[in-house]
PDB file of N, CA and C in Angstrom:
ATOM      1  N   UNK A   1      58.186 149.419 176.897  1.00  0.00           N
ATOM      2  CA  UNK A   1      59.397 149.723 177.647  1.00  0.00           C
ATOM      3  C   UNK A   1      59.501 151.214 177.955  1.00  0.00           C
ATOM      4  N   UNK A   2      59.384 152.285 176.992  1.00  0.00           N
ATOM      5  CA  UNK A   2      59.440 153.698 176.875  1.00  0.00           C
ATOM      6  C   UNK A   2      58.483 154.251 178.435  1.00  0.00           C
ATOM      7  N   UNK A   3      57.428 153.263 178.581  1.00  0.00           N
ATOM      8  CA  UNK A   3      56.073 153.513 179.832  1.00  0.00           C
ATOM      9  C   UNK A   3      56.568 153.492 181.038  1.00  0.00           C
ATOM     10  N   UNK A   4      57.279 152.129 181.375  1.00  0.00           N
ATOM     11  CA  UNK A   4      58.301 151.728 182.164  1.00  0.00           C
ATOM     12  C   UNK A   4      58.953 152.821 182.369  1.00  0.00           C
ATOM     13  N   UNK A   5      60.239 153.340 181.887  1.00  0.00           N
ATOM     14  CA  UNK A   5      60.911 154.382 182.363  1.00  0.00           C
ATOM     15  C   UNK A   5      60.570 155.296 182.642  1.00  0.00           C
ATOM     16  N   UNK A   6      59.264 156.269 181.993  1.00  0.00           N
ATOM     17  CA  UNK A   6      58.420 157.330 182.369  1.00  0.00           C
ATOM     18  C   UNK A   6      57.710 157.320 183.499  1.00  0.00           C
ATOM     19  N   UNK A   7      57.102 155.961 184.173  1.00  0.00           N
ATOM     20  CA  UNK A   7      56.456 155.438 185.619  1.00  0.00           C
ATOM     21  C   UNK A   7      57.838 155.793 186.481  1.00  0.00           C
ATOM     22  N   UNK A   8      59.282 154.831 186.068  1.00  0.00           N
ATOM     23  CA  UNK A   8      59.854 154.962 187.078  1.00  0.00           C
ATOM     24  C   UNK A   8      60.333 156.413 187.301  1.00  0.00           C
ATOM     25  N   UNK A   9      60.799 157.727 186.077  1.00  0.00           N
ATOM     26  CA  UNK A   9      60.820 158.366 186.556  1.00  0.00           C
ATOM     27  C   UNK A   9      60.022 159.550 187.213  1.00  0.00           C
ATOM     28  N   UNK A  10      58.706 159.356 187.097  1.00  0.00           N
ATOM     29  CA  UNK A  10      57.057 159.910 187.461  1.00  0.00           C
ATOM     30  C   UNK A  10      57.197 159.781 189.399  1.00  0.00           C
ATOM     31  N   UNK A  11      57.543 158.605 189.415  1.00  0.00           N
ATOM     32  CA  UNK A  11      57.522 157.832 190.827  1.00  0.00           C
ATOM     33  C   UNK A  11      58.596 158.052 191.450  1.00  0.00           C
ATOM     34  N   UNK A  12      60.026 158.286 191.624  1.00  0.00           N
ATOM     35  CA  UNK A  12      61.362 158.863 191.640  1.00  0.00           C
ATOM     36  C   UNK A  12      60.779 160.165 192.173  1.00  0.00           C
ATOM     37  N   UNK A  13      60.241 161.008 191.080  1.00  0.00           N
ATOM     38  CA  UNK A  13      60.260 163.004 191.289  1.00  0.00           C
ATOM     39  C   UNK A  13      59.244 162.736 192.637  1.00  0.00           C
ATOM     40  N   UNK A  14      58.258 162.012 192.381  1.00  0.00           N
ATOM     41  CA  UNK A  14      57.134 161.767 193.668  1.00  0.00           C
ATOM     42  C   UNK A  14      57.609 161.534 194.617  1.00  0.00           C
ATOM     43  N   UNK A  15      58.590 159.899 194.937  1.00  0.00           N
ATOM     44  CA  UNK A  15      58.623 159.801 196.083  1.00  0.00           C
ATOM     45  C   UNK A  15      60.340 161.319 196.734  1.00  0.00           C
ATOM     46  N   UNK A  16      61.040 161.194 195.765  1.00  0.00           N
ATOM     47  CA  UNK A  16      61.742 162.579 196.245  1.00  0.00           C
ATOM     48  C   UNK A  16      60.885 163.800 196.925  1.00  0.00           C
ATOM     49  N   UNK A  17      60.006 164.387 195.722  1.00  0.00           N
ATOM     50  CA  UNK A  17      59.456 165.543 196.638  1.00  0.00           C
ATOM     51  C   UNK A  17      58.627 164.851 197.867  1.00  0.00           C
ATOM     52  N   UNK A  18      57.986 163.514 198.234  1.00  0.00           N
ATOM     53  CA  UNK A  18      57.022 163.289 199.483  1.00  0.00           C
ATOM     54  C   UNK A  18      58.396 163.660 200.205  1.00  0.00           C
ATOM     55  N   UNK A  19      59.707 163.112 200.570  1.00  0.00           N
ATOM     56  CA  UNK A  19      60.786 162.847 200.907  1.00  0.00           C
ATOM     57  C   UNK A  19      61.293 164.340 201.957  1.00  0.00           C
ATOM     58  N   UNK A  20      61.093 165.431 200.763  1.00  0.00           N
ATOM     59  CA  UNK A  20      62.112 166.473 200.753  1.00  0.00           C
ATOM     60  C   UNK A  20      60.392 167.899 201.723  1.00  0.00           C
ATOM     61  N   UNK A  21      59.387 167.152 201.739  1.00  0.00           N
ATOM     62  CA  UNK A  21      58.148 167.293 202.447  1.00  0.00           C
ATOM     63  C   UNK A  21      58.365 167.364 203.882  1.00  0.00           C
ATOM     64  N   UNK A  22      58.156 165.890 203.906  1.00  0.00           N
ATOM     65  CA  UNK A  22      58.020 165.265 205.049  1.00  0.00           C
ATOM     66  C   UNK A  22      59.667 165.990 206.061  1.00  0.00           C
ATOM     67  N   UNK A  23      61.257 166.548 205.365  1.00  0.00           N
ATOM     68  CA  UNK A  23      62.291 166.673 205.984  1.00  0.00           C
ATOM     69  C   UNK A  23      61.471 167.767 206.420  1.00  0.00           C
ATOM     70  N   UNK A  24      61.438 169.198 205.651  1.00  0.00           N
ATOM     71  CA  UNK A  24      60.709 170.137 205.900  1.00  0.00           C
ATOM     72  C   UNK A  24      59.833 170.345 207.095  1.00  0.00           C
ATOM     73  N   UNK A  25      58.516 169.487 206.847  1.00  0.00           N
ATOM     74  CA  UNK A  25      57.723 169.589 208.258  1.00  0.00           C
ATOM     75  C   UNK A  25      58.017 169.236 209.406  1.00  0.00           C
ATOM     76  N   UNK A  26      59.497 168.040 209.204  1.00  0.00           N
ATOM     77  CA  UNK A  26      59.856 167.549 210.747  1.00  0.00           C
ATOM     78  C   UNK A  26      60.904 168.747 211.159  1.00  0.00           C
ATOM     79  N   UNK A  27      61.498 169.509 210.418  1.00  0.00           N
ATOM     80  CA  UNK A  27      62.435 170.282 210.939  1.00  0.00           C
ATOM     81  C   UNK A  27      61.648 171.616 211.265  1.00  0.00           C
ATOM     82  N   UNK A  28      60.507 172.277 210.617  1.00  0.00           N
ATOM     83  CA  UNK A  28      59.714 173.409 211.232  1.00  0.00           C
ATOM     84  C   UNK A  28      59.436 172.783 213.153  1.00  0.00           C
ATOM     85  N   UNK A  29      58.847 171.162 212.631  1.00  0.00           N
ATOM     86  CA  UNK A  29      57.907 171.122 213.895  1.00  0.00           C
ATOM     87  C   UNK A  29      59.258 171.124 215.039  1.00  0.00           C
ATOM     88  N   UNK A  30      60.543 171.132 214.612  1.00  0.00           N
ATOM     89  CA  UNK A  30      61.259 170.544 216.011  1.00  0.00           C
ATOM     90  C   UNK A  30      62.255 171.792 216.215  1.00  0.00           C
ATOM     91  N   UNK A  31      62.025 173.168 215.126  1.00  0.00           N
ATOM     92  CA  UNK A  31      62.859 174.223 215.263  1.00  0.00           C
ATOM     93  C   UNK A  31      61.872 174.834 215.758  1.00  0.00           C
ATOM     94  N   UNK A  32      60.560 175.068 216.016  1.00  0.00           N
ATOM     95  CA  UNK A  32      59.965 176.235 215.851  1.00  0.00           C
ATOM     96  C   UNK A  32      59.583 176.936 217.309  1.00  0.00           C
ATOM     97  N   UNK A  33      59.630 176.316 218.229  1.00  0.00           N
ATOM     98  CA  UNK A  33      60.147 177.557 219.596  1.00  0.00           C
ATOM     99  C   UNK A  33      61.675 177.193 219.956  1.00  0.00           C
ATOM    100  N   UNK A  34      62.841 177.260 219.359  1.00  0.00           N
ATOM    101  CA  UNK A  34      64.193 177.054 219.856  1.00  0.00           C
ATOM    102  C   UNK A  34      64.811 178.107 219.910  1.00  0.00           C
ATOM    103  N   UNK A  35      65.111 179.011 220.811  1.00  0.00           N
ATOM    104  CA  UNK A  35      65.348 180.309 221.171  1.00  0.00           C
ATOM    105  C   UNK A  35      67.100 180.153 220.677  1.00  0.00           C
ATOM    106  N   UNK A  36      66.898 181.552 219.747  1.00  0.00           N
ATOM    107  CA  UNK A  36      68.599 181.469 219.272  1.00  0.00           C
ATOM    108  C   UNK A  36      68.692 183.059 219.840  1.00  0.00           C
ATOM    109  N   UNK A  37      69.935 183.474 220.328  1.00  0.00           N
ATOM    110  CA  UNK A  37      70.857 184.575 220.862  1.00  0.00           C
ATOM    111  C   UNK A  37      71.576 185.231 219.595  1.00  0.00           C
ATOM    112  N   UNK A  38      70.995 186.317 218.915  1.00  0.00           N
ATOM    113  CA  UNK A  38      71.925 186.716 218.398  1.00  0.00           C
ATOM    114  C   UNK A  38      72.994 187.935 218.904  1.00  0.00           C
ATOM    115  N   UNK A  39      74.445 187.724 218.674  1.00  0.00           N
ATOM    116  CA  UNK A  39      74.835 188.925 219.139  1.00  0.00           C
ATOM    117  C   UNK A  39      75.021 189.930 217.678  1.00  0.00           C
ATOM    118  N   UNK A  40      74.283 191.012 218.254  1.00  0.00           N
ATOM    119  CA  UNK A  40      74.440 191.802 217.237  1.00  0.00           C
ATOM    120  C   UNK A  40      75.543 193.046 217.304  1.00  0.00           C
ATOM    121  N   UNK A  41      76.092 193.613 218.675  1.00  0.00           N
ATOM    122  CA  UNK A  41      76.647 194.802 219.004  1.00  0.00           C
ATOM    123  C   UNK A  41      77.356 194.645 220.091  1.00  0.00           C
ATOM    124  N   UNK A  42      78.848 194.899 220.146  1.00  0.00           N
ATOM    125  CA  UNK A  42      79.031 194.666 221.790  1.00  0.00           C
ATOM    126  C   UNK A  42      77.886 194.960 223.023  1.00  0.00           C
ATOM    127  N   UNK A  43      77.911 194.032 223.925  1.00  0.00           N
ATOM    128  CA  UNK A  43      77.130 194.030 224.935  1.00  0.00           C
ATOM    129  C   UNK A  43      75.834 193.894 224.473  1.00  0.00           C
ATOM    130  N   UNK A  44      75.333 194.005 222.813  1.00  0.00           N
ATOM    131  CA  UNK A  44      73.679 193.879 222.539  1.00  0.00           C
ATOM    132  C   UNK A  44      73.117 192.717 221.942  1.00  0.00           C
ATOM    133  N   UNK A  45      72.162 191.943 222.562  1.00  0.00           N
ATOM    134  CA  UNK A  45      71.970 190.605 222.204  1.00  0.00           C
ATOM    135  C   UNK A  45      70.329 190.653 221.452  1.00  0.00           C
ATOM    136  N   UNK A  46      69.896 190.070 220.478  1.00  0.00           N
ATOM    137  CA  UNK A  46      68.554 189.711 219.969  1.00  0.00           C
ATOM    138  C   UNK A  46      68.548 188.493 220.271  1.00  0.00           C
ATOM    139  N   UNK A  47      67.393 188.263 221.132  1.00  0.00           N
ATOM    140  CA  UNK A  47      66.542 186.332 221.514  1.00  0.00           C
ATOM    141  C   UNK A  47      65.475 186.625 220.841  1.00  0.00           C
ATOM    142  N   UNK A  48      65.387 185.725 219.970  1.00  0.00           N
ATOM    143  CA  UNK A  48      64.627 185.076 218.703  1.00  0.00           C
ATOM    144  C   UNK A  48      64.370 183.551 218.629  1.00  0.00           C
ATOM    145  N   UNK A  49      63.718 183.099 217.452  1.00  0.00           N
ATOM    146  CA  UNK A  49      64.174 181.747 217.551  1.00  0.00           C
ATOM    147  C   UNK A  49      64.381 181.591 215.898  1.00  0.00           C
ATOM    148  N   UNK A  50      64.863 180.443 215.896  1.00  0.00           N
ATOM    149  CA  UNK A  50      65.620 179.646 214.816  1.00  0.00           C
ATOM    150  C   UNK A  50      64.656 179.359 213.500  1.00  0.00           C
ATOM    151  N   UNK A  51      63.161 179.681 213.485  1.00  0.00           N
ATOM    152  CA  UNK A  51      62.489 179.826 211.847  1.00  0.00           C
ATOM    153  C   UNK A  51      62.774 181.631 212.191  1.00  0.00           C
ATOM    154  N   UNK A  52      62.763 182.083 212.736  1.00  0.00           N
ATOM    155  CA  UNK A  52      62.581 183.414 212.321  1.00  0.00           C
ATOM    156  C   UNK A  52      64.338 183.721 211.198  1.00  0.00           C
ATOM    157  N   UNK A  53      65.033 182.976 212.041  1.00  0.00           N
ATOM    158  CA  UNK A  53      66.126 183.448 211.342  1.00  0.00           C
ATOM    159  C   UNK A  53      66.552 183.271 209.952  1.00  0.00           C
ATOM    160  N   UNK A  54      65.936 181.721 209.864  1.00  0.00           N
ATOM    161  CA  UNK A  54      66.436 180.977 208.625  1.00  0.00           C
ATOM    162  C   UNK A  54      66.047 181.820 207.633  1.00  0.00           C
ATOM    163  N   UNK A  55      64.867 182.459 207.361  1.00  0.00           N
ATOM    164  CA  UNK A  55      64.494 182.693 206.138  1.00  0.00           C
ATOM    165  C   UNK A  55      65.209 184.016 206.182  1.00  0.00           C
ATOM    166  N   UNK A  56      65.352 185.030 207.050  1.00  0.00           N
ATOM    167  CA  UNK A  56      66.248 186.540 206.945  1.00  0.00           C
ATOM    168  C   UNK A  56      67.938 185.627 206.429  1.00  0.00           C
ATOM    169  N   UNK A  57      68.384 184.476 206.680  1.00  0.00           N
ATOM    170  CA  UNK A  57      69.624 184.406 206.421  1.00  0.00           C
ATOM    171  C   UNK A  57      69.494 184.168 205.137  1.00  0.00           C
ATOM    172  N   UNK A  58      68.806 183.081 204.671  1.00  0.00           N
ATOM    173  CA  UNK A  58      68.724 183.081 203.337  1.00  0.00           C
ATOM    174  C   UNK A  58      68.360 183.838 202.569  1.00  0.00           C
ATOM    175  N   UNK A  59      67.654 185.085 202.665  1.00  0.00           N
ATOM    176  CA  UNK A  59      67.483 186.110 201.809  1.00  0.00           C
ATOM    177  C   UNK A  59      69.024 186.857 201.619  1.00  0.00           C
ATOM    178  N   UNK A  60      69.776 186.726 202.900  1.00  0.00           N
ATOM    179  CA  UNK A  60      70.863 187.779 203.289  1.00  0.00           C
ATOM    180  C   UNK A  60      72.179 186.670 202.020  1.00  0.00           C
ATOM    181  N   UNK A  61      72.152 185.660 201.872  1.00  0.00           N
ATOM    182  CA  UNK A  61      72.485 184.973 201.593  1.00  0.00           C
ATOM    183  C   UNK A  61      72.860 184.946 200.001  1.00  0.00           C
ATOM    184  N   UNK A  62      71.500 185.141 199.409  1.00  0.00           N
ATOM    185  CA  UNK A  62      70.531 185.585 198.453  1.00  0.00           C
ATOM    186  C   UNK A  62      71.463 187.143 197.291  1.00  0.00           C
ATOM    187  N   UNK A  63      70.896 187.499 198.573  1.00  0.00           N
ATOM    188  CA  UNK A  63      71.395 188.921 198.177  1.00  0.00           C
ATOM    189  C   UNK A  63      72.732 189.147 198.268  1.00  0.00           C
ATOM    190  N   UNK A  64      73.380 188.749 199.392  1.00  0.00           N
ATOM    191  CA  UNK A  64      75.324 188.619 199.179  1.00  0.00           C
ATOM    192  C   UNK A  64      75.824 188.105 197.425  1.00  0.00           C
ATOM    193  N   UNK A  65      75.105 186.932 197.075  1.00  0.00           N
ATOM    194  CA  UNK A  65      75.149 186.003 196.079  1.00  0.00           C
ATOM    195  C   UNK A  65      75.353 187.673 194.841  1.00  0.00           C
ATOM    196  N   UNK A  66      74.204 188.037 195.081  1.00  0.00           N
ATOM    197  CA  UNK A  66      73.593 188.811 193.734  1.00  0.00           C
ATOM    198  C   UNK A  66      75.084 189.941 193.846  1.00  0.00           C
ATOM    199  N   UNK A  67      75.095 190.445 195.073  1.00  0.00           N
ATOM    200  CA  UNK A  67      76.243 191.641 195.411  1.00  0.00           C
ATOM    201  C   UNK A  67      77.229 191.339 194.485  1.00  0.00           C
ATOM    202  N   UNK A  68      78.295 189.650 194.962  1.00  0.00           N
ATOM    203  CA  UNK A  68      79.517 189.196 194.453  1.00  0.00           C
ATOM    204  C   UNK A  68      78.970 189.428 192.455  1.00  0.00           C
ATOM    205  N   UNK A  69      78.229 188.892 192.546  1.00  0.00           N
ATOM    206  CA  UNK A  69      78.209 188.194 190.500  1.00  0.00           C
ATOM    207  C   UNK A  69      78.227 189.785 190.087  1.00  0.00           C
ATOM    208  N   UNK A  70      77.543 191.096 190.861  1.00  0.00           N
ATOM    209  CA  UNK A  70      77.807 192.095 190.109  1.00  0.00           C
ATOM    210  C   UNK A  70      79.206 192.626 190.610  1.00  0.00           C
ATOM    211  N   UNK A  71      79.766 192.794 190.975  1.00  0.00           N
ATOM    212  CA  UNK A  71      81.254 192.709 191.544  1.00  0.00           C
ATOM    213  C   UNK A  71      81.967 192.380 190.557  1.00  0.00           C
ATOM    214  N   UNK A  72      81.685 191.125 190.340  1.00  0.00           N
ATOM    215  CA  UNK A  72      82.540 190.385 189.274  1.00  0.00           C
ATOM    216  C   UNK A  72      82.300 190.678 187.985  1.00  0.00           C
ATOM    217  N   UNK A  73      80.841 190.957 187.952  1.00  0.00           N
ATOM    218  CA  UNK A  73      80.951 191.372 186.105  1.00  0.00           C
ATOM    219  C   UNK A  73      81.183 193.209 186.068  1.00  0.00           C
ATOM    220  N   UNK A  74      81.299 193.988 186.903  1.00  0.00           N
ATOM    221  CA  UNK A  74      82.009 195.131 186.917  1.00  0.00           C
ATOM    222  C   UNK A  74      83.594 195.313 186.619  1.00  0.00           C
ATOM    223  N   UNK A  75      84.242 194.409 187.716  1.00  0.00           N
ATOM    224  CA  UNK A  75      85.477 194.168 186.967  1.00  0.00           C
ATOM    225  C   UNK A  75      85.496 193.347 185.641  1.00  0.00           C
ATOM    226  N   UNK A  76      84.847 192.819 184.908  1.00  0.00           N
ATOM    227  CA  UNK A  76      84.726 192.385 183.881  1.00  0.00           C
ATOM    228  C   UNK A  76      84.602 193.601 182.890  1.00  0.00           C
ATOM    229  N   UNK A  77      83.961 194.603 182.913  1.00  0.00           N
ATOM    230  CA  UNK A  77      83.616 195.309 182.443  1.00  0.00           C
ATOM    231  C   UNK A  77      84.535 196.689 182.335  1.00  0.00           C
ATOM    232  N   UNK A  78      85.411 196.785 183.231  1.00  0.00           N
ATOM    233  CA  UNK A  78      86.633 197.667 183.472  1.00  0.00           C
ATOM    234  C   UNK A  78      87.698 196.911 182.940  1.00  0.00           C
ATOM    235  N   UNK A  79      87.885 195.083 182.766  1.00  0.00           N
ATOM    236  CA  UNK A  79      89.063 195.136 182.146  1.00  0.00           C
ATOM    237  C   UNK A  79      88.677 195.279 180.605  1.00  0.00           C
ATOM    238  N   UNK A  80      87.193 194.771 180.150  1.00  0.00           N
ATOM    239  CA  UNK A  80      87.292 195.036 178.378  1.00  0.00           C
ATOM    240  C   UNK A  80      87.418 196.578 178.406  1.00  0.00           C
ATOM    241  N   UNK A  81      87.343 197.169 179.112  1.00  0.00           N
ATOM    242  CA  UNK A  81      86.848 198.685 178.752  1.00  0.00           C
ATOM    243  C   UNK A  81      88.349 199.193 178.893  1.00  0.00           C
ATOM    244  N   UNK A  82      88.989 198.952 179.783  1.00  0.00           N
ATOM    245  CA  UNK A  82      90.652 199.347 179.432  1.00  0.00           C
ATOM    246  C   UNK A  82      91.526 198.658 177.983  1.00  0.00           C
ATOM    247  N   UNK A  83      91.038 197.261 177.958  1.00  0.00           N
ATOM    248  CA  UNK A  83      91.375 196.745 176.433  1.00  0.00           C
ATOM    249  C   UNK A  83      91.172 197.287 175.493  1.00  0.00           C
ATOM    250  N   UNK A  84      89.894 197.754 175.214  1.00  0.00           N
ATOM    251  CA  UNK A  84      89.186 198.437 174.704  1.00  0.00           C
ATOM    252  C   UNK A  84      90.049 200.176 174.210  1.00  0.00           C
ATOM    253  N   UNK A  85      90.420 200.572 174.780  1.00  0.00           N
ATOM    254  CA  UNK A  85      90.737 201.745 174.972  1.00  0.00           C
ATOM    255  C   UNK A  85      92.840 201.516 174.835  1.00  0.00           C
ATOM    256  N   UNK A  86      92.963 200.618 174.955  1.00  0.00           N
ATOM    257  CA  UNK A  86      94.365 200.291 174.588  1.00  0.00           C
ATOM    258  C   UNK A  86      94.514 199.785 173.352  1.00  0.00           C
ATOM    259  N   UNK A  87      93.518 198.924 172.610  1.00  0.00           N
ATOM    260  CA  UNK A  87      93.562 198.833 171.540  1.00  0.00           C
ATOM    261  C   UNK A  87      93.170 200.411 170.297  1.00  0.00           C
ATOM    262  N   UNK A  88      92.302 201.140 170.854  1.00  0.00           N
ATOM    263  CA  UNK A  88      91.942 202.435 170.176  1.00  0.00           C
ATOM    264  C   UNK A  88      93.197 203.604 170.390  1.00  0.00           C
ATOM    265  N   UNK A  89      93.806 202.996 170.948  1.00  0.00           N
ATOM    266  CA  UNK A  89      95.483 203.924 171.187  1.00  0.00           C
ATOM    267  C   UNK A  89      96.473 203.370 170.397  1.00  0.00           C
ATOM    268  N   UNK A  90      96.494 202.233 170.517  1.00  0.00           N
ATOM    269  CA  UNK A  90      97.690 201.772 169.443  1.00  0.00           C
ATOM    270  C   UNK A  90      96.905 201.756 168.051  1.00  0.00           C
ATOM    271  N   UNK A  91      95.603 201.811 167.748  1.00  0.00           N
ATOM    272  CA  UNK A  91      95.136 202.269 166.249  1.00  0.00           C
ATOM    273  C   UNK A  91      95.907 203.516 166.474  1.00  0.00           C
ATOM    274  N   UNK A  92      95.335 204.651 167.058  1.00  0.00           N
ATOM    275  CA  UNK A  92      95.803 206.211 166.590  1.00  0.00           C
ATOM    276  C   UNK A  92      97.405 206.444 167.193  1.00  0.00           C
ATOM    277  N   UNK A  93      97.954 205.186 167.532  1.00  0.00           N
ATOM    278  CA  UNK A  93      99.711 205.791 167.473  1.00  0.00           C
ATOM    279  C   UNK A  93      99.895 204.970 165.961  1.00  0.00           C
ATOM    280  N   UNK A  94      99.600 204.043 165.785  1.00  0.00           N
ATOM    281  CA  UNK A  94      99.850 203.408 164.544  1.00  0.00           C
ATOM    282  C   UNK A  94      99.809 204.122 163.108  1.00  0.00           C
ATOM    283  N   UNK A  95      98.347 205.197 162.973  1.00  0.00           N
ATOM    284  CA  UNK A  95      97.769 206.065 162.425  1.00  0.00           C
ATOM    285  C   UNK A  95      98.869 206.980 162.269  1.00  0.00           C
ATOM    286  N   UNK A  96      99.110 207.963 163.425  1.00  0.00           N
ATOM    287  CA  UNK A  96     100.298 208.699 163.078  1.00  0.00           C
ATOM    288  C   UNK A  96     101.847 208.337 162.787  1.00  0.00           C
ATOM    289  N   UNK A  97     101.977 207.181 163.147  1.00  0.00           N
ATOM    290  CA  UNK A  97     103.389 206.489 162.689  1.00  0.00           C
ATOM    291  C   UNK A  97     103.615 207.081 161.118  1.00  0.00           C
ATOM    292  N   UNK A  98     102.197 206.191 160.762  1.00  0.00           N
ATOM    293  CA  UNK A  98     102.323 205.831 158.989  1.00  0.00           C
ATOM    294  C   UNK A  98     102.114 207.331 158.432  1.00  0.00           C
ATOM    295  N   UNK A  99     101.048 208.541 158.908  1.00  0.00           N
ATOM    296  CA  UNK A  99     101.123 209.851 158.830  1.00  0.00           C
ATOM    297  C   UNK A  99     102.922 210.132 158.697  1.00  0.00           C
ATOM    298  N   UNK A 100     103.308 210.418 159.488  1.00  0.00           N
ATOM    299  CA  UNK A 100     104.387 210.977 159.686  1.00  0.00           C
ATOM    300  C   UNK A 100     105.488 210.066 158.673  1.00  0.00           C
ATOM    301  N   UNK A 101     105.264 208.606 158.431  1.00  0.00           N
ATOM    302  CA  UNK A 101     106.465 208.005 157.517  1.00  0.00           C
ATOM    303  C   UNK A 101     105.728 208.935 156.126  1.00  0.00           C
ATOM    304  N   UNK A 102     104.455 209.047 155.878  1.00  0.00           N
ATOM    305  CA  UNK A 102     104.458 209.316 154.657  1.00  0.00           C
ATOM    306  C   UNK A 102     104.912 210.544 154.058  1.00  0.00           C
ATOM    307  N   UNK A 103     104.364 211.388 155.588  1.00  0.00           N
ATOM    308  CA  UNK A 103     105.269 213.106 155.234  1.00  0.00           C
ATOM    309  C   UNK A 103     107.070 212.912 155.286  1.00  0.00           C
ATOM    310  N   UNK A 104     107.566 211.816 155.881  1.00  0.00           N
ATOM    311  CA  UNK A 104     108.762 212.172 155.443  1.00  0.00           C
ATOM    312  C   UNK A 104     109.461 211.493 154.153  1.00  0.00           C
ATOM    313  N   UNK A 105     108.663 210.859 153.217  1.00  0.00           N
ATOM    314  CA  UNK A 105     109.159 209.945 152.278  1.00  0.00           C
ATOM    315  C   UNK A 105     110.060 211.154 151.174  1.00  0.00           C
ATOM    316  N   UNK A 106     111.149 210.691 150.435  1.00  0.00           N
ATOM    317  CA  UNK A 106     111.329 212.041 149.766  1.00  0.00           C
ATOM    318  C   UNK A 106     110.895 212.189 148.672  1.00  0.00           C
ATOM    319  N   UNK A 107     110.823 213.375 147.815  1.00  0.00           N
ATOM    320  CA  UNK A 107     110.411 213.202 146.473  1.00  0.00           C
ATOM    321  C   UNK A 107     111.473 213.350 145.879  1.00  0.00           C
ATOM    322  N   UNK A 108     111.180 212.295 144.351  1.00  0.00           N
ATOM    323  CA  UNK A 108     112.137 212.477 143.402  1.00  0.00           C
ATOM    324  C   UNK A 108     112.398 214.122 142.975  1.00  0.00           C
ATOM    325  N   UNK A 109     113.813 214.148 142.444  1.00  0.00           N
ATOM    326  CA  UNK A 109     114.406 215.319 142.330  1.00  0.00           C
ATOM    327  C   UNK A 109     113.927 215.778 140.723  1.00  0.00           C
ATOM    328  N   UNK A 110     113.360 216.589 140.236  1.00  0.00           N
ATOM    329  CA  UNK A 110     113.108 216.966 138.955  1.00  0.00           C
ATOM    330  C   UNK A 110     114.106 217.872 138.635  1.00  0.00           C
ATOM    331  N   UNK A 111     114.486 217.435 137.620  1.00  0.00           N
ATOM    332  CA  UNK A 111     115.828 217.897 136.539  1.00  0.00           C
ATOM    333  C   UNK A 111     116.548 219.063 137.401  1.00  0.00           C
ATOM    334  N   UNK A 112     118.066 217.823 137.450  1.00  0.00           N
ATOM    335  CA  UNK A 112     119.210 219.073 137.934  1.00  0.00           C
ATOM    336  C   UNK A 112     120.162 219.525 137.553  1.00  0.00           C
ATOM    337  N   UNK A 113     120.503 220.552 137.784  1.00  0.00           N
ATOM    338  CA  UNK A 113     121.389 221.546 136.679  1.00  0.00           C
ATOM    339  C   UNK A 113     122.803 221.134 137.151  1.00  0.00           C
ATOM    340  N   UNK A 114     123.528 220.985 136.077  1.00  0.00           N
ATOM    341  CA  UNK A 114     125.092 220.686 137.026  1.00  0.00           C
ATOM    342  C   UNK A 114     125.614 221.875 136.199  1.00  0.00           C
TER     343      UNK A 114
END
């Protein structure tokens, strides 16, 4: 039985990737002189075609991706770092609180003359 499931999923990954192949080569063979217009600038146009682009978008794509996640872990990194720094402030106001209660505690009075 264990053989069985290992065939079917052996045969599954196979016929998927023949699948995800065969989309591939029909979409090169039916994109690959299709003239795309880009506008890049008022009044300035690039004619190209449609494989040239795909792979510059997906790199651009790619790289936007990478831009945002460091974006995000920067502000990640500015709010521990203000936490950070708010917690090390209320240590040293806390610090001098208890400083200052201890300098004002009073001392007992040693022997007074009436």
């Amino acid at each position: 039985m264990e053989t069985l499931w290992l065939k079917i999923k052996s045969w599954t990954k196979i016929t998927v990737f023949t699948i995800v192949v065969l989309y591939v080569a029909i979409f090169i063979y039916n994109n690959y002189d299709q003239p795309l217009r880009i506008w890049w600038w008022f009044g300035y146009h690039i004619d190209t075609s449609a494989l040239e682009v795909i792979p510059v978008m997906l790199l651009a794509g790619a790289v936007g991706t990478y831009v945002v996640r460091m974006a995000f872990g920067a502000v990640r990194q500015i709010r521990q770092m203000r936490s950070r720094m708010a917690a090390a402030k209320m240590q040293k106001d806390v610090a001098e609180i208890k400083a200052k209660a201890d300098m004002m505690q009073t001392r007992p009075e040693q022997g007074k003359s009436e």
